[in-house]
N, C-alpha and C. Protein backbone atom coordinates (compact mmCIF):
# COMPACT_ATOMS: atom_id res chain seq x y z
N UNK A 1 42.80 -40.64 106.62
CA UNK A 1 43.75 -41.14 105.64
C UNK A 1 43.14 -42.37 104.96
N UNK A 2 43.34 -42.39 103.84
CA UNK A 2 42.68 -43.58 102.92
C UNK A 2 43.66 -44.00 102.36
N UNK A 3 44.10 -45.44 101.91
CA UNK A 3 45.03 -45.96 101.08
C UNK A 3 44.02 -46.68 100.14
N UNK A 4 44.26 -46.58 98.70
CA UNK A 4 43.81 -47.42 97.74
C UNK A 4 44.66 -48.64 97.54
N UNK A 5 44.02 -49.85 96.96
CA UNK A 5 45.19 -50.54 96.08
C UNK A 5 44.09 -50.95 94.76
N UNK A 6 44.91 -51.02 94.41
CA UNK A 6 44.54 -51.52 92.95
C UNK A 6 45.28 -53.14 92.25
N UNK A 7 45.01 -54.04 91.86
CA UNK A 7 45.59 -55.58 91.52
C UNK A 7 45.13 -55.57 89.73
N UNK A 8 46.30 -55.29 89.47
CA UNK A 8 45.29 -55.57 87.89
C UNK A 8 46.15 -57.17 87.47
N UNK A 9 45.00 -57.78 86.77
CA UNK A 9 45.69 -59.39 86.02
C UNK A 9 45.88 -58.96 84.21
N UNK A 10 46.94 -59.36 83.72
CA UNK A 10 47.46 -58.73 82.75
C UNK A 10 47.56 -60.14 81.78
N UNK A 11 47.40 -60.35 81.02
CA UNK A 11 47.51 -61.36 79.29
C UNK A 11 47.86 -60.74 78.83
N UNK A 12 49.58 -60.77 78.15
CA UNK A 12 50.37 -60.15 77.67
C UNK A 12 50.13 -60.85 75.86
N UNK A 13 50.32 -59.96 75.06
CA UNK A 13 50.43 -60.38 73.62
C UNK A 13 51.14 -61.53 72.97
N UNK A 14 52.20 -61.23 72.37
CA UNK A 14 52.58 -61.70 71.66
C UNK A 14 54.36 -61.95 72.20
N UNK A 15 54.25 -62.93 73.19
CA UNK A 15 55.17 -62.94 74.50
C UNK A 15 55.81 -64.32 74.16
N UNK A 16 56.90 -64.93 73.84
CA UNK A 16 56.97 -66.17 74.06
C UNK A 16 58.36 -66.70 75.07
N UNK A 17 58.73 -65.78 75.98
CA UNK A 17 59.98 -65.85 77.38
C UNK A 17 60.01 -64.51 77.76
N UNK A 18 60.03 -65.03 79.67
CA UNK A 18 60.67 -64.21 80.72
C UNK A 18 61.12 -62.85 80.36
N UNK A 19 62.20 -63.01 79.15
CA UNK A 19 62.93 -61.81 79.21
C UNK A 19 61.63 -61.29 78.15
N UNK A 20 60.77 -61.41 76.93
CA UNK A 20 59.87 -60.91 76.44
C UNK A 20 59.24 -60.02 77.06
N UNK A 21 58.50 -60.86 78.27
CA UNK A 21 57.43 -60.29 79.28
C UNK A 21 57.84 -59.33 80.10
N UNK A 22 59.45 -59.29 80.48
CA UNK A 22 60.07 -57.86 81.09
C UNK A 22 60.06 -56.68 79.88
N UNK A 23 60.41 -56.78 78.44
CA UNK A 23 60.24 -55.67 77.78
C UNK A 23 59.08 -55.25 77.86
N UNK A 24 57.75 -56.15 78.31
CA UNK A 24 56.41 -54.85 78.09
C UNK A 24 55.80 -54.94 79.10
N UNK A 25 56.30 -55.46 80.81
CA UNK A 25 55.93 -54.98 81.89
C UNK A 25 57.06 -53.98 82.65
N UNK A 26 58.35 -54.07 82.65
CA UNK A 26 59.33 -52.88 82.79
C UNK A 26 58.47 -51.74 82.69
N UNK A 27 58.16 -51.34 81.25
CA UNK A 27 57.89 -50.05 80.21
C UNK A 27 56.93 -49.41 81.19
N UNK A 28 55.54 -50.60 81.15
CA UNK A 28 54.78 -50.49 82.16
C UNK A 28 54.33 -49.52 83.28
N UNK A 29 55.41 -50.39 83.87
CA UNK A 29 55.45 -50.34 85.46
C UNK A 29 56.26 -48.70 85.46
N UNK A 30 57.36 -48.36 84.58
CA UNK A 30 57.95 -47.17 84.43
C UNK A 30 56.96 -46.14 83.96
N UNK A 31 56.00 -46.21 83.35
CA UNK A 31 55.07 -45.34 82.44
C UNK A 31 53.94 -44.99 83.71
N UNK A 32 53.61 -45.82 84.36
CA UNK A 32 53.13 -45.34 85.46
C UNK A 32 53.36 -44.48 86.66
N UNK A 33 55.10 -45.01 86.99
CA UNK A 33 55.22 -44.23 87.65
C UNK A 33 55.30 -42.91 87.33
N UNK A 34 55.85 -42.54 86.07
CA UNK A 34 55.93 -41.07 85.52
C UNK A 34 54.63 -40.43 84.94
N UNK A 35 53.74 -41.09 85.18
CA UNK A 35 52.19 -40.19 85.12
C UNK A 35 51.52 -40.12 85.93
N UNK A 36 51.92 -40.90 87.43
CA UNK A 36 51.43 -41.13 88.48
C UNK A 36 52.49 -40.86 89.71
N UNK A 37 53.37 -40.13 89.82
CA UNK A 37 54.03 -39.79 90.83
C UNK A 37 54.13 -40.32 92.00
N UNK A 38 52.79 -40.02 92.58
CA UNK A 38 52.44 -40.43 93.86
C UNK A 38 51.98 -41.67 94.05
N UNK A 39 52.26 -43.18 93.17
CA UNK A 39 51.57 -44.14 93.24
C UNK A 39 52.71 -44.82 93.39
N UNK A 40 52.57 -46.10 94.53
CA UNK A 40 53.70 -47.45 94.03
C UNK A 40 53.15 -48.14 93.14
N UNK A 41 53.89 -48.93 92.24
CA UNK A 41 53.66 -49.77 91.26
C UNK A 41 55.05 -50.60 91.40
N UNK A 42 54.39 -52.28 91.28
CA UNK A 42 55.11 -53.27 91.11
C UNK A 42 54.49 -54.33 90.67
N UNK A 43 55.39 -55.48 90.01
CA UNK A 43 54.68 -56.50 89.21
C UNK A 43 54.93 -57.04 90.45
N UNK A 44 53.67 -57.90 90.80
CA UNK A 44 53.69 -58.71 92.09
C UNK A 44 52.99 -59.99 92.21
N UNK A 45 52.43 -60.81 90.71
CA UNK A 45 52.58 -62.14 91.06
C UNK A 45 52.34 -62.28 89.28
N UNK A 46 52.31 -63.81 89.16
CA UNK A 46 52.81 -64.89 88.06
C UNK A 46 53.97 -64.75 87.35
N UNK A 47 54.57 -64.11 88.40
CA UNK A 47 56.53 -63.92 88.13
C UNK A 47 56.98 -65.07 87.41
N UNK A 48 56.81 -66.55 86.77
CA UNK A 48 56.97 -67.54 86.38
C UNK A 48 56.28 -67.66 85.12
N UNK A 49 55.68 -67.37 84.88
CA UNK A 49 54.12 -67.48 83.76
C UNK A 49 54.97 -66.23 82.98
N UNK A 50 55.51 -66.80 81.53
CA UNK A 50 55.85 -65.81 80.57
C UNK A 50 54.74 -64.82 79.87
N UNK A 51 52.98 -65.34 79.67
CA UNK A 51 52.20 -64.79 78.99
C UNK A 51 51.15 -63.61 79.80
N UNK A 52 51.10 -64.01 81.54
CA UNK A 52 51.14 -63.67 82.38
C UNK A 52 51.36 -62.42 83.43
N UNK A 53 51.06 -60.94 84.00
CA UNK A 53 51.35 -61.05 85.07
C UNK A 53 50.41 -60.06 85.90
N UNK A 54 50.48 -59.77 86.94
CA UNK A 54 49.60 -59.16 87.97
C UNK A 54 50.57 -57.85 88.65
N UNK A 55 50.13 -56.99 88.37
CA UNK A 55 50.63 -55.68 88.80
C UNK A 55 50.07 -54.83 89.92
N UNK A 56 50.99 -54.55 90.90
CA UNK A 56 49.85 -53.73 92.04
C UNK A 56 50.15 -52.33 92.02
N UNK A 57 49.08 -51.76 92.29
CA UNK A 57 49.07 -50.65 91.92
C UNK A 57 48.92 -49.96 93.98
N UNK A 58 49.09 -48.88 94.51
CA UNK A 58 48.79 -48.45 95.59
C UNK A 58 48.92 -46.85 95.68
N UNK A 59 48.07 -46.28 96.22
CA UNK A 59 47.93 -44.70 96.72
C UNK A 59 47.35 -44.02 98.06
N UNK A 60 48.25 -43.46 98.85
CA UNK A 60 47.54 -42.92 99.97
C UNK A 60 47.19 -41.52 99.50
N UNK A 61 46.00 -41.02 100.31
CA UNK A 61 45.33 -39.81 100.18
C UNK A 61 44.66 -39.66 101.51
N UNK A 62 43.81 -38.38 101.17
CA UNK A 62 43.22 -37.74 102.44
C UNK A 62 42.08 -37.78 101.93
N UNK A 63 41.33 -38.44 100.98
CA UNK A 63 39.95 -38.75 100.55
C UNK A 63 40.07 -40.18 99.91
N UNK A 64 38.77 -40.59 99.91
CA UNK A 64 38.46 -42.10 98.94
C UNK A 64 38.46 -41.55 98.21
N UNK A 65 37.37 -40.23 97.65
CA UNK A 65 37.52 -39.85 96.14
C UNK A 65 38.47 -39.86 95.64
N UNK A 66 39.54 -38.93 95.88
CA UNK A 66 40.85 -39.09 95.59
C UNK A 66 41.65 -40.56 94.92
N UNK A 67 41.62 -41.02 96.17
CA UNK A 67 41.99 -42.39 95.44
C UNK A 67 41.60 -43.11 94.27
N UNK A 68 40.10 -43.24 94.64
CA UNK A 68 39.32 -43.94 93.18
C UNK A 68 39.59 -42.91 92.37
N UNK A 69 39.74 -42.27 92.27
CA UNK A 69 40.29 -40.97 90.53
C UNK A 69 41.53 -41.71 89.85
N UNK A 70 42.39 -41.59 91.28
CA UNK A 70 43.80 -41.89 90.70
C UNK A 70 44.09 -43.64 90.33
N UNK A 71 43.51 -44.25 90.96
CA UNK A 71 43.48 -45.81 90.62
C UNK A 71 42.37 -46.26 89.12
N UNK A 72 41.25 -45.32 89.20
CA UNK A 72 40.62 -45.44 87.91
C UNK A 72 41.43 -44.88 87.03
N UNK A 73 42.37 -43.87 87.13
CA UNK A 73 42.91 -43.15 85.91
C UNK A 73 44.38 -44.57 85.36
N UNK A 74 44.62 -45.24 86.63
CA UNK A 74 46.38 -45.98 86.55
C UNK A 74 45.48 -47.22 85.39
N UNK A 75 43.99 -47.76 85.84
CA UNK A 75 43.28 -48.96 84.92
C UNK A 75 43.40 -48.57 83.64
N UNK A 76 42.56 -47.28 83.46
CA UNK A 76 42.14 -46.57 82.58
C UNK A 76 43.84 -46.48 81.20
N UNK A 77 44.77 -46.00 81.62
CA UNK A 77 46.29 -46.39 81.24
C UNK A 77 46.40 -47.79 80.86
N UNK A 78 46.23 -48.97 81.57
CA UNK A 78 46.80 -49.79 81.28
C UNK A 78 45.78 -50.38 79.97
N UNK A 79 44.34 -50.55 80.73
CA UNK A 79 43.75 -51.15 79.81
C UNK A 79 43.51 -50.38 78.10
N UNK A 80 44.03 -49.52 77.87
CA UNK A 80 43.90 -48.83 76.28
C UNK A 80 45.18 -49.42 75.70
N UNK A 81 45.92 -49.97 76.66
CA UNK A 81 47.46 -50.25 76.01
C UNK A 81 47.01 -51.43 75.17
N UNK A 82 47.81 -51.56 73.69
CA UNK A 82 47.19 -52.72 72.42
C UNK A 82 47.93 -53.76 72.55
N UNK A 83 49.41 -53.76 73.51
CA UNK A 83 50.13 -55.42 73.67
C UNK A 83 49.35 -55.84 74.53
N UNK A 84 48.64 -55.29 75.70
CA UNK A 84 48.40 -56.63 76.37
C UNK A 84 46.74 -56.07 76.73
N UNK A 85 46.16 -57.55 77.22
CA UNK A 85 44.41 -57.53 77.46
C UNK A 85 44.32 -57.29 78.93
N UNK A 86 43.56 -56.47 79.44
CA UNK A 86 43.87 -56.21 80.79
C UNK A 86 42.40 -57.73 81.26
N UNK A 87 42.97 -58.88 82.45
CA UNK A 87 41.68 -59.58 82.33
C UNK A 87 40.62 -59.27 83.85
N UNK A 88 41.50 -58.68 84.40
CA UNK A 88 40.82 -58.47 85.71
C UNK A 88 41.22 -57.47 86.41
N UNK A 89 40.46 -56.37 87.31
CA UNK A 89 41.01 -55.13 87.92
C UNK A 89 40.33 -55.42 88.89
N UNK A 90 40.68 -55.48 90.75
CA UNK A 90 40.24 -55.35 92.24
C UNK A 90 40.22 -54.36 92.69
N UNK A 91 40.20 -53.45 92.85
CA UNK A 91 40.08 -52.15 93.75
C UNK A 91 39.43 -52.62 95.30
N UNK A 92 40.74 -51.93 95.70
CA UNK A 92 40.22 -52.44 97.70
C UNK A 92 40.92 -50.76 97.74
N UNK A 93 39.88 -50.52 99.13
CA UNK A 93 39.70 -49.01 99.66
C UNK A 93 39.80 -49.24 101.54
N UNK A 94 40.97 -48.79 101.99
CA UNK A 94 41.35 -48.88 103.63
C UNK A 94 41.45 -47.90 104.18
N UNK A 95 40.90 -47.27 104.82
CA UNK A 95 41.05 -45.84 106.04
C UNK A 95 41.72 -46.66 107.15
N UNK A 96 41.82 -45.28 108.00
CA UNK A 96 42.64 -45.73 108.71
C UNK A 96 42.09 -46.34 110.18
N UNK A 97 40.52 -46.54 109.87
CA UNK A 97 39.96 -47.31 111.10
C UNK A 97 39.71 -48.64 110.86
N UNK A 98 40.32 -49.34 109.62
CA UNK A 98 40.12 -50.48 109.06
C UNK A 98 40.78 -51.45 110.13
């Protein structure tokens, strides 16, 4: 068993309040899950920072390949999106003898 995660850091556009930054991480976080089924997704830090935020991405499988497909495909999504600059993506890879 392999679990992926994925951390992407997000610079949102043209954002200036809280409630801004929920209209185009909501959408997001929803757009993922419905092209990605099998993935959790949640915004999970600079919850405070309006221009700001960090989204985690996670997938278990029965291969690494697997995983890296589906976590390259969730980057691959975010970063083509034109509101926001994707500035950083982590990929961490855990079996289950970790």
């Amino acid at each position: 068993m392999y679990v992926g995660a994925l951390t992407l850091d997000i610079l949102l556009g043209d954002v200036h309040s809280l409630k801004q930054k929920r209209s185009v991480v909501r959408p997001l976080v929803a757009e993922l899950h419905r092209r990605f089924p099998g993935v959790a997704v949640a915004e999970t830090g600079h919850l405070d920072l309006h221009r700001r935020a960090e989204v985690g991405i996670a997938v278990v499988s029965a291969s690494a390949g697997n995983c890296k497909e589906v976590l390259d495909a969730c980057e691959r999504l975010v970063a083509f999106r034109p509101e926001i600059e994707l500035l950083s993506a982590r990929h961490r890879l855990y079996n289950d003898e970790d």
